[in-house]
N, C-alpha and C. Protein backbone atom coordinates (compact mmCIF):
# COMPACT_ATOMS: atom_id res chain seq x y z
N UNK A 1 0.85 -1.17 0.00
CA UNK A 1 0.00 0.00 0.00
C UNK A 1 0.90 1.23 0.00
N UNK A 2 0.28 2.39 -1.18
CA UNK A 2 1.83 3.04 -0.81
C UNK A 2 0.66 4.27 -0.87
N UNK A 3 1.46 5.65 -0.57
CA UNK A 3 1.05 7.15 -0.25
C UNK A 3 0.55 7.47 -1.60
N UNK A 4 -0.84 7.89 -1.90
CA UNK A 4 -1.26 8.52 -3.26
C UNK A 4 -2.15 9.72 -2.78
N UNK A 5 -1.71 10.75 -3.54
CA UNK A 5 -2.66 12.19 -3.38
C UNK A 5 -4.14 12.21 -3.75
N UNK A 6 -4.81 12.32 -3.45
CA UNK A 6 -6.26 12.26 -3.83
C UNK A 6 -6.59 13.36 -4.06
N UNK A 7 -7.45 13.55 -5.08
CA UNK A 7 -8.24 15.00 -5.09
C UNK A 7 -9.53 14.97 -3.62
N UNK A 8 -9.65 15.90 -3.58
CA UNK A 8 -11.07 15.17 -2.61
C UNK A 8 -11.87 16.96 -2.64
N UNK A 9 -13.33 16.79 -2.55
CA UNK A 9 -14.40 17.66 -2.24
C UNK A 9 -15.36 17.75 -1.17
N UNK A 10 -16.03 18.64 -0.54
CA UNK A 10 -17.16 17.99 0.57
C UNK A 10 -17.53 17.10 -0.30
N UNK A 11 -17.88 16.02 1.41
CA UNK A 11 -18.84 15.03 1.29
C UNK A 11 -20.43 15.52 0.30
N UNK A 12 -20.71 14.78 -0.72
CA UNK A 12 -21.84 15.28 -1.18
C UNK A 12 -21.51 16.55 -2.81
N UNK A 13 -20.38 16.96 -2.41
CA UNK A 13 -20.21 17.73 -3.11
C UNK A 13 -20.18 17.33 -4.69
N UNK A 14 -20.46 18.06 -5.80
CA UNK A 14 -20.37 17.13 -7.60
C UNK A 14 -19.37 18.16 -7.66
N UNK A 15 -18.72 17.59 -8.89
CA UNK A 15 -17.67 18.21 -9.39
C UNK A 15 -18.61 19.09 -10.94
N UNK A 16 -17.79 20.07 -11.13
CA UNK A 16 -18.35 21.35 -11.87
C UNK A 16 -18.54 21.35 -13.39
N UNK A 17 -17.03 19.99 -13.23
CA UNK A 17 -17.22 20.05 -14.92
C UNK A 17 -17.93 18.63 -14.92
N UNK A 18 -18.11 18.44 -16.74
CA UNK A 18 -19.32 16.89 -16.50
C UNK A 18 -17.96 15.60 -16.92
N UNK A 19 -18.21 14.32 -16.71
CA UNK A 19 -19.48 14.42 -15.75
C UNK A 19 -19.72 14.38 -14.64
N UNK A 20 -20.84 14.48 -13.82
CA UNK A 20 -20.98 14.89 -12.46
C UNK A 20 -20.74 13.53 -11.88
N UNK A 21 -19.92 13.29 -10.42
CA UNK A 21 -20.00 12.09 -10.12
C UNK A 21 -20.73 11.71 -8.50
N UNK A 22 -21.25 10.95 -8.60
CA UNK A 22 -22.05 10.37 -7.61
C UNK A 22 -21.53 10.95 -5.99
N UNK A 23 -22.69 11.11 -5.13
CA UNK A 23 -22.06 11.81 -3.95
C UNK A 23 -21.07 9.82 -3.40
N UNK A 24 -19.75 9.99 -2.75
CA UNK A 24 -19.53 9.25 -2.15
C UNK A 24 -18.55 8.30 -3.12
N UNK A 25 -18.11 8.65 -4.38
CA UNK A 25 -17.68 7.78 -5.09
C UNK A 25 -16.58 8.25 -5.11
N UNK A 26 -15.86 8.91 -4.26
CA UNK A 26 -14.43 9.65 -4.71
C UNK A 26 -14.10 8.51 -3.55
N UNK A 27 -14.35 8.39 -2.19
CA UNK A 27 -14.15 7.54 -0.96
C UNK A 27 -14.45 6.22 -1.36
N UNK A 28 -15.39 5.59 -2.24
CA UNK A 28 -15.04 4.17 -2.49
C UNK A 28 -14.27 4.44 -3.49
N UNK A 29 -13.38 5.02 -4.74
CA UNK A 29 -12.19 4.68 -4.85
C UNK A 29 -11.20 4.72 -4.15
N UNK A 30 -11.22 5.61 -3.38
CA UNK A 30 -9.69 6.12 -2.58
C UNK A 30 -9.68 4.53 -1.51
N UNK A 31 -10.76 3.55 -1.13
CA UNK A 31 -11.11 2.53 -0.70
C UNK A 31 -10.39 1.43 -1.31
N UNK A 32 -10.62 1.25 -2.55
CA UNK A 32 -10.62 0.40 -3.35
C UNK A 32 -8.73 0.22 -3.67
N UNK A 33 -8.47 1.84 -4.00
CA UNK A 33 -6.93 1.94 -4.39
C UNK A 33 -6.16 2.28 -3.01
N UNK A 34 -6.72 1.47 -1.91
CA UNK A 34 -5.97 1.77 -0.63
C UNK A 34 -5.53 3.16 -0.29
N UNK A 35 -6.21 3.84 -0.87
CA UNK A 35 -5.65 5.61 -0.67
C UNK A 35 -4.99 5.81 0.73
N UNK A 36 -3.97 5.84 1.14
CA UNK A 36 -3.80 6.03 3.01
C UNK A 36 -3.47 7.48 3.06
N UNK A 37 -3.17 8.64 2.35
CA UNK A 37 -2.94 9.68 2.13
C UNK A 37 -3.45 10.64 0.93
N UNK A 38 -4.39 11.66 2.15
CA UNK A 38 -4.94 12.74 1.44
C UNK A 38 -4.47 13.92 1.28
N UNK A 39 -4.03 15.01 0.90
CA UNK A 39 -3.30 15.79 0.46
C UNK A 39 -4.55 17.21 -0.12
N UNK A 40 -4.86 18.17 0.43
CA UNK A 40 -5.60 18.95 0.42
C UNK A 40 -5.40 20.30 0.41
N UNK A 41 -6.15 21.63 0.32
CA UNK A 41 -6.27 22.72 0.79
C UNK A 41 -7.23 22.72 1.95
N UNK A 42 -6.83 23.80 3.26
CA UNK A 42 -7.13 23.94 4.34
C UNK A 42 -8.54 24.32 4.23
N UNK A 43 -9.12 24.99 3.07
CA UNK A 43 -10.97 24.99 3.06
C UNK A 43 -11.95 24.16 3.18
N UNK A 44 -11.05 23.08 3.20
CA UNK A 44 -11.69 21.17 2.66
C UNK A 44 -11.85 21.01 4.34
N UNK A 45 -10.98 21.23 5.36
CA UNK A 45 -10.71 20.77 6.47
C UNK A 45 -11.97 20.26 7.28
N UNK A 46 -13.54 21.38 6.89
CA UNK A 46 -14.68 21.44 7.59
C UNK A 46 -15.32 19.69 7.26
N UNK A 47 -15.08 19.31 5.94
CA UNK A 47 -15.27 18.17 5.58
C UNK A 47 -14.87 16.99 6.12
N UNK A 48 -13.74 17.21 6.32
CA UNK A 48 -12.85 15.83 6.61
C UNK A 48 -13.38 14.84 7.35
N UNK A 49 -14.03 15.04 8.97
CA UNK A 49 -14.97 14.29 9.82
C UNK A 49 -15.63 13.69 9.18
N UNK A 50 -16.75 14.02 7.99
CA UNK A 50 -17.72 13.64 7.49
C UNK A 50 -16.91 12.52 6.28
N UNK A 51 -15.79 12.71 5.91
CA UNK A 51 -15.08 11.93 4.76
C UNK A 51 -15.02 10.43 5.49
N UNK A 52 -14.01 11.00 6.94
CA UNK A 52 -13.50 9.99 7.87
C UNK A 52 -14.79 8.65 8.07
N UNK A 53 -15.67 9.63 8.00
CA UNK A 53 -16.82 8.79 9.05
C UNK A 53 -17.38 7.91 7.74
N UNK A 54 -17.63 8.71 6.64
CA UNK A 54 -18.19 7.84 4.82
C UNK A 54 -16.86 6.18 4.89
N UNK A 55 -15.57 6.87 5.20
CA UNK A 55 -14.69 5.37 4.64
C UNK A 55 -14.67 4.54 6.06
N UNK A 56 -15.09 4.70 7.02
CA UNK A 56 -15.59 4.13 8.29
C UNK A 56 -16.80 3.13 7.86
N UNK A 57 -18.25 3.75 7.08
CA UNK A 57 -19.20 3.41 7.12
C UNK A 57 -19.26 2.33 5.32
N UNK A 58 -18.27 2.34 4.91
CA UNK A 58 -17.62 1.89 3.56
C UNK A 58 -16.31 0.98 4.23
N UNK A 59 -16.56 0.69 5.68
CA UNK A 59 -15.75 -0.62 5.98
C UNK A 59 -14.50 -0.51 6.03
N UNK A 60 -13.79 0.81 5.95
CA UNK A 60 -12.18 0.79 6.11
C UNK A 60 -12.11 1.06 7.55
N UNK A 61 -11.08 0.06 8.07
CA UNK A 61 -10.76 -0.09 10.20
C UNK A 61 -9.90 1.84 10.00
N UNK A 62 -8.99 1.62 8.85
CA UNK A 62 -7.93 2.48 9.12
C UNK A 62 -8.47 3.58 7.58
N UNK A 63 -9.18 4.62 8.28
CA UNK A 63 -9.18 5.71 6.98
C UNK A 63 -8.00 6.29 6.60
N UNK A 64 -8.36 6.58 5.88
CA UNK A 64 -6.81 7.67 5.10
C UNK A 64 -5.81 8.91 6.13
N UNK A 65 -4.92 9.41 6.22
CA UNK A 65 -4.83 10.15 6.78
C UNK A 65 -4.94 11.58 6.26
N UNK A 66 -5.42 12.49 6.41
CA UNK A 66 -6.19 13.49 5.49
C UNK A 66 -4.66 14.69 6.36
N UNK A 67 -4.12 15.35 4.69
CA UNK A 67 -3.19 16.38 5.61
C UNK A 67 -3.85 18.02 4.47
N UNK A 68 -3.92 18.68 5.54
CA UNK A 68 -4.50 20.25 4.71
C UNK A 68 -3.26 21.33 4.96
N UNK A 69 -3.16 21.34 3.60
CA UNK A 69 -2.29 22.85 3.46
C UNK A 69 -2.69 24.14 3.66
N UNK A 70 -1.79 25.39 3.19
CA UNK A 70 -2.38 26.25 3.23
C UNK A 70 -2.62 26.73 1.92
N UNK A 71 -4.10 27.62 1.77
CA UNK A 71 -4.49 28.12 0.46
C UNK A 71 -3.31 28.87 -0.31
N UNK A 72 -3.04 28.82 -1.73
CA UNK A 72 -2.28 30.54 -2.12
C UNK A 72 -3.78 30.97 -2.94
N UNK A 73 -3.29 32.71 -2.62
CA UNK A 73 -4.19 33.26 -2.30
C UNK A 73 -4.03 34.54 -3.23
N UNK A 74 -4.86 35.09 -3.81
CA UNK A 74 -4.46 36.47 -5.02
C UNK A 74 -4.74 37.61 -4.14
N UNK A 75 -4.52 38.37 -4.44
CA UNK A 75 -4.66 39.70 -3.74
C UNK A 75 -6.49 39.75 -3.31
N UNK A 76 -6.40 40.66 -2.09
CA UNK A 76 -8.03 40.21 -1.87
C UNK A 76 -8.26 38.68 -0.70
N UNK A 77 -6.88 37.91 -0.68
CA UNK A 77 -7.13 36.88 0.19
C UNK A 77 -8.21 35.98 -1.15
N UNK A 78 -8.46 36.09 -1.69
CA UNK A 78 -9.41 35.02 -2.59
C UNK A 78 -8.21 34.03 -3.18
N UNK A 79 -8.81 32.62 -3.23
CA UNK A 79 -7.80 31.84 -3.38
C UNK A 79 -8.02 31.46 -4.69
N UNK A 80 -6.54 31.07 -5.80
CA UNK A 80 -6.29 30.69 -6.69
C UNK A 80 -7.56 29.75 -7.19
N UNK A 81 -7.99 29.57 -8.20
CA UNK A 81 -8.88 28.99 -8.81
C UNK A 81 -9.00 28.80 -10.66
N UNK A 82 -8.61 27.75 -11.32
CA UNK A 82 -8.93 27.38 -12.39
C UNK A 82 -10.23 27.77 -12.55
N UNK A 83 -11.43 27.61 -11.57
CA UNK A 83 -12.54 28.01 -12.38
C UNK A 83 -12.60 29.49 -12.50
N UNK A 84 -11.94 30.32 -11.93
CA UNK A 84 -12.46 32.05 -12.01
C UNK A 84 -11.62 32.39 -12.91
N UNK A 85 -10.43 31.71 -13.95
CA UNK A 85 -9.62 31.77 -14.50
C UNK A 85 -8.28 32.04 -14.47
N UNK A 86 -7.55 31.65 -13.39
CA UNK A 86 -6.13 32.00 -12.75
C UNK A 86 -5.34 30.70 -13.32
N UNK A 87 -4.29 30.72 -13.53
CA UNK A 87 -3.47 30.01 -13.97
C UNK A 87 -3.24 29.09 -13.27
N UNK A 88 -3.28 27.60 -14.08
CA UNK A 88 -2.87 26.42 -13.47
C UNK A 88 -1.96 26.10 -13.62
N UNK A 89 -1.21 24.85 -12.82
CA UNK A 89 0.39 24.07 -12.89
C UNK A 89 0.08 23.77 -14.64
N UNK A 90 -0.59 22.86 -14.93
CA UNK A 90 -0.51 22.40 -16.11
C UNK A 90 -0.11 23.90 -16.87
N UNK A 91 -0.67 25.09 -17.20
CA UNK A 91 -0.27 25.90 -17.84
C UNK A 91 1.28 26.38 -17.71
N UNK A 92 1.74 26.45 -16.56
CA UNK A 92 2.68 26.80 -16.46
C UNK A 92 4.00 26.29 -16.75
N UNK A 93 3.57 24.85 -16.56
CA UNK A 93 4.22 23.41 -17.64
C UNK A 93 4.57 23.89 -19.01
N UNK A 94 3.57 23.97 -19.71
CA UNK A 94 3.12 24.08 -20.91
C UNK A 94 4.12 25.51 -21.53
N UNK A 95 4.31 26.39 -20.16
CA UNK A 95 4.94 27.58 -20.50
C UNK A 95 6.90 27.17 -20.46
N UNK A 96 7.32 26.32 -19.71
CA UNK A 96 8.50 25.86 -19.60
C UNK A 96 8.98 26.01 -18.17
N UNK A 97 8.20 26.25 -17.46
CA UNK A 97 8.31 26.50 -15.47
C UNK A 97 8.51 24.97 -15.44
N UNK A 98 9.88 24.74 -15.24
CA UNK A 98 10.39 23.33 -14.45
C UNK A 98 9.63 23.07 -13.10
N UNK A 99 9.11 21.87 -12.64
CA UNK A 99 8.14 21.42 -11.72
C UNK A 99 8.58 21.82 -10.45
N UNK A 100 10.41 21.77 -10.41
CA UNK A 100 10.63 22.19 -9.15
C UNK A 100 10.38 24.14 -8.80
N UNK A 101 10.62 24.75 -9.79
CA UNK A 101 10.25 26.13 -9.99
C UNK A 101 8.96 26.24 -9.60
N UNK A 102 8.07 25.42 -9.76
CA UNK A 102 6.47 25.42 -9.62
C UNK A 102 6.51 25.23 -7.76
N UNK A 103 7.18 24.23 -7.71
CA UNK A 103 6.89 23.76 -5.61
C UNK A 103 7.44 24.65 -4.77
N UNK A 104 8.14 25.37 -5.82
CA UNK A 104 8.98 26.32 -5.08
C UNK A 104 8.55 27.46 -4.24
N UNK A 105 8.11 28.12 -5.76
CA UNK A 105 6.60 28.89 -5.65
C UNK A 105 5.82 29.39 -4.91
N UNK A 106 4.89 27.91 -4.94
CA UNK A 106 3.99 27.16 -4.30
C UNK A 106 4.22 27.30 -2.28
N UNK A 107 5.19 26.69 -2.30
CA UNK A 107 5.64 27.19 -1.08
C UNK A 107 6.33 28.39 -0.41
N UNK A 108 6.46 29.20 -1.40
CA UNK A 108 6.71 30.45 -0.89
C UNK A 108 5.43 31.36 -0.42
N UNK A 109 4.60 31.15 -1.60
CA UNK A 109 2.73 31.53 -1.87
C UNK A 109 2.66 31.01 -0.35
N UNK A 110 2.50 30.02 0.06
CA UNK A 110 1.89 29.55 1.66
C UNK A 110 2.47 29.59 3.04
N UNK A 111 3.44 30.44 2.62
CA UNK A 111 4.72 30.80 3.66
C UNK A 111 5.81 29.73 4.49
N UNK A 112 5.87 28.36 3.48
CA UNK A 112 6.53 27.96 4.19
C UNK A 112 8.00 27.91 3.88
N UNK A 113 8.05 28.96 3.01
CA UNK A 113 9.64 29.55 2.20
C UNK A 113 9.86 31.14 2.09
N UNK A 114 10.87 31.95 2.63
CA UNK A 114 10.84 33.38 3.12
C UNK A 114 11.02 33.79 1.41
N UNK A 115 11.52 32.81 0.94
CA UNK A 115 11.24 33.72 -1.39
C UNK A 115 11.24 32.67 -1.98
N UNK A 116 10.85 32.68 -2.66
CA UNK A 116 11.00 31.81 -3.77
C UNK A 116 12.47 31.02 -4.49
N UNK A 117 12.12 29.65 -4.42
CA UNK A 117 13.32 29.45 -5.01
C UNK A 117 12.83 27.59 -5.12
N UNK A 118 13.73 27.30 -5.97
CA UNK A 118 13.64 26.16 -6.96
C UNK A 118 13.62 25.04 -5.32
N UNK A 119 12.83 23.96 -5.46
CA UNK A 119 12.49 23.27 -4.25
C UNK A 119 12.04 21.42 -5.14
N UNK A 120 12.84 20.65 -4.48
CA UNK A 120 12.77 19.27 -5.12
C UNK A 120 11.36 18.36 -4.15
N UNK A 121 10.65 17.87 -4.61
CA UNK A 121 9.74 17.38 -4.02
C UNK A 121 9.90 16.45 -2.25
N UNK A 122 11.08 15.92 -2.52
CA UNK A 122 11.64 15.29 -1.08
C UNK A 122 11.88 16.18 -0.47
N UNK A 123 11.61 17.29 -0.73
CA UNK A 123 12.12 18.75 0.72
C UNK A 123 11.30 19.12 1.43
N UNK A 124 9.81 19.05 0.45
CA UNK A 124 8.69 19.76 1.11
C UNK A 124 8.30 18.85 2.60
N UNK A 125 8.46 17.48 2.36
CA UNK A 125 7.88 17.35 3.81
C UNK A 125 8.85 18.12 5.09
N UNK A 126 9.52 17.93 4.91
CA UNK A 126 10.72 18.69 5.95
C UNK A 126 10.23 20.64 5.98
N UNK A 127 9.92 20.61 5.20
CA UNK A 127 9.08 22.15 5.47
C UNK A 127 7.85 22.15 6.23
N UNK A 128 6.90 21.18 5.97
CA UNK A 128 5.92 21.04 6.22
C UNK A 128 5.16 21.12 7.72
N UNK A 129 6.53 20.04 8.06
CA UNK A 129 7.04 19.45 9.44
C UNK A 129 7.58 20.66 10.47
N UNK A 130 8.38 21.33 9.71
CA UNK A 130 8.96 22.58 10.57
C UNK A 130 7.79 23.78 10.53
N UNK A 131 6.91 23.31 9.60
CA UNK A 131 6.32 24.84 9.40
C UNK A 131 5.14 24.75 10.36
């Protein structure tokens, strides 16, 4: 069983674009593919109880362990969003921003880096941890 990121939404919640998927079907996969690690933004957090308690009631002894970051956020405190039209990783891919340039970023945006600067994926937990 190894660590996989899940997308995850409130319990109940459909997703925006189609097609829409069933309330509860994100938790019987994350079930199915042993999900033991969730990986989130801190807005999700109100949910989580209600997630815990769905893969409880869907027969898992040991739910996932659900970890929430912090939002980045545009001026205004409103947080980054593909749907209001703000730029995604994939775009920025697409632009030639090396992935570690992207986490880098990313973690500067959520304060757990005093500037920006190029960051390899095995670092962030050690930020995470200190932060």
């Amino acid at each position: 069983m190894g660590s996989w990121v899940s997308g995850a939404r409130p319990v109940g919640a459909v997703r925006r674009s189609p097609p829409p998927r069933p309330r509860g079907e994100l938790e019987v996969d994350d079930a199915r593919q042993e999900i033991d690690l969730v990986i989130r933004g801190c807005d999700l957090l109100p949910s989580t109880g209600r997630q815990i308690q769905l893969a409880r009631l869907l027969g898992r002894a040991n739910p996932p362990l659900f970890v929430h970051h912090p939002l980045i956020c545009k001026s205004g405190g409103v947080k980054l969003s593909k749907a209001t039209g703000d730029t995604g990783i994939r775009e920025l891919r697409r632009q030639g921003v090396p992935p570690s340039a992207v986490l880098g970023q990313a973690a500067y945006l959520t304060g757990l880096l005093p500037r920006p600067r190029e960051l390899q994926p095995a670092d962030l937990a050690g930020l995470v941890a200190a932060g």
